[in-house]
Structures are given as structure tokens and as C-alpha cells.
Protein backbone atom coordinates (compact mmCIF):
# COMPACT_ATOMS: atom_id res chain seq x y z
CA UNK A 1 2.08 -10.79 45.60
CA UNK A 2 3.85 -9.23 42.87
CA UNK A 3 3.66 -11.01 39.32
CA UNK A 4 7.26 -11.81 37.83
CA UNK A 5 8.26 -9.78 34.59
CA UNK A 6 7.99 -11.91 31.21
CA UNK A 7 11.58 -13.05 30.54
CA UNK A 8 10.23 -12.41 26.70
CA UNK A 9 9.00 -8.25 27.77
CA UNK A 10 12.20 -6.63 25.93
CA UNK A 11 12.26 -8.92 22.77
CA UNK A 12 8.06 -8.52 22.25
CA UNK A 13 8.91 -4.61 23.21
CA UNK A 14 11.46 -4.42 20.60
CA UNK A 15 8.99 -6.68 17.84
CA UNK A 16 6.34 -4.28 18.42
CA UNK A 17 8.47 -1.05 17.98
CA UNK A 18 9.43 -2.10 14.45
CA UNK A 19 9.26 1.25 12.39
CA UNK A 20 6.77 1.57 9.93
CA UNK A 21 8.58 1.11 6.49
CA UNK A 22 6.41 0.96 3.16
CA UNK A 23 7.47 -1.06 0.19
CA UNK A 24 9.74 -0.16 -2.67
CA UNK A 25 7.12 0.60 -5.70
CA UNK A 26 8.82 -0.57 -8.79
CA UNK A 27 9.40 2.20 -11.43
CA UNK A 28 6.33 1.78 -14.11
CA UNK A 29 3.87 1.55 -10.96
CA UNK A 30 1.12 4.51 -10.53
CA UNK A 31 -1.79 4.66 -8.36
CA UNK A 32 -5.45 5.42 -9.08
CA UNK A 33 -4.75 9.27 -7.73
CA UNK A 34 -1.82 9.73 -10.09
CA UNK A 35 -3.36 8.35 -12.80
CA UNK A 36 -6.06 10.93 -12.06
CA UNK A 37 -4.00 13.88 -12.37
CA UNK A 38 -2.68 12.06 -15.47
CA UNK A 39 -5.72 11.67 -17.42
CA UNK A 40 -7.65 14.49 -16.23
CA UNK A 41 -10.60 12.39 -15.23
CA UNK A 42 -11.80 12.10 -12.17
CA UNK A 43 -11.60 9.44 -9.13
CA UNK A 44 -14.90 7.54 -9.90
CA UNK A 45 -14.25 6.96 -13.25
CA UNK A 46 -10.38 6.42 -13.57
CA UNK A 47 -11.29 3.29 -10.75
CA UNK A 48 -13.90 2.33 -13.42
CA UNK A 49 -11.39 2.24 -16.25
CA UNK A 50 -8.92 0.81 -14.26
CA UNK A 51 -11.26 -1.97 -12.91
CA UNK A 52 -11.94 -2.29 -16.60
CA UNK A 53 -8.39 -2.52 -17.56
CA UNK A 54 -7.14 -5.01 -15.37
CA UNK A 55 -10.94 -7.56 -16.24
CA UNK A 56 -9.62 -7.24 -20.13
CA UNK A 57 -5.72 -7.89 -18.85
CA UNK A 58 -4.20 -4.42 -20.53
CA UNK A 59 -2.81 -3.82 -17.38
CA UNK A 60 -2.02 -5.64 -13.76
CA UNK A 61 -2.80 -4.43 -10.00
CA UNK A 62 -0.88 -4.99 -6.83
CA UNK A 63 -0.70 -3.44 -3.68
CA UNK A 64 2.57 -2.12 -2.33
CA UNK A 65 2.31 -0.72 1.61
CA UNK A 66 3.03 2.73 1.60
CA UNK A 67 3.37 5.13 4.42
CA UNK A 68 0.64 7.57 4.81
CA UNK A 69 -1.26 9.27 8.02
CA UNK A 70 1.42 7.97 10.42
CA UNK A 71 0.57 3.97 9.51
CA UNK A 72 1.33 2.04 6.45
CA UNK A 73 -1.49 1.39 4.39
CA UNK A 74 -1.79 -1.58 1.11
CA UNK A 75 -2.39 1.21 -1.98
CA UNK A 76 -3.07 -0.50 -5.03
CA UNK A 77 -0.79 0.41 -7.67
CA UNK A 78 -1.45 -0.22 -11.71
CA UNK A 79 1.03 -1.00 -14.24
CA UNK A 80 0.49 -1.67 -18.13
CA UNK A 81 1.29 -4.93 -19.72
């Protein structure tokens, strides 16, 4: 006996197809890489003065989703006060 199709297949199929679009990152926003270039300093320790940063509240993280490897990934982003 043959199983009758989902009267929900096409709207699910269309749900799921949804392309894979990243946030708008507000001007102001870098991430820990650009920062890096920025600086000069290298990965480990811009995240430590970052991490630093945002504990003493000189500047504010959030991710944004970005596209990146064919997914969308949360990147945190930094921004000064």
C-alpha cells in the first residue's frame, strides 16, 4: 500500500529551502580577525583584550550571522562604547 503525500510536503519544502542570508552588521562593528589586522597583534591575545574590554564595559559584543563556508555562522562582532 502506498503512503499518501503530506498535504504540508511543498510548504515544509519551501521553509526548508530558505536561502541562507546573514545579518546586516551595523557600521562601527569589527570582528576579533579585523581587529587583528588592526592592531597588529595576534588572534590569542586580541580575544584576551577583547574579553578584557567588554569585563571592564569599554566596549560591547554581539553576534551578527554572517555567511561563511556555504552556512551562516553567529561571529561575534565588538564595538566601543
Amino acid at each position: 500500500m502506498k503512503a499518501k503525500p503530506d498535504p504540508d510536503l511543498a510548504a515544509w519544502c519551501a521553509a526548508l529551502a530558505a536561502p541562507k542570508v546573514g545579518d546586516k552588521v551595523p557600521p562601527g562593528w569589527r570582528t576579533a580577525r579585523e581587529l587583528c589586522a588592526i592592531l597588529g597583534k595576534s588572534d590569542t591575545r586580541t580575544y584576551e583584550l577583547l574579553r578584557d574590554a567588554v569585563e571592564r564595559g569599554t566596549c560591547d559584543r554581539r553576534d551578527f550571522r554572517v555567511p561563511a563556508a556555504g552556512t551562516v555562522r553567529a561571529v561575534p562582532h565588538y564595538k566601543l562604547k
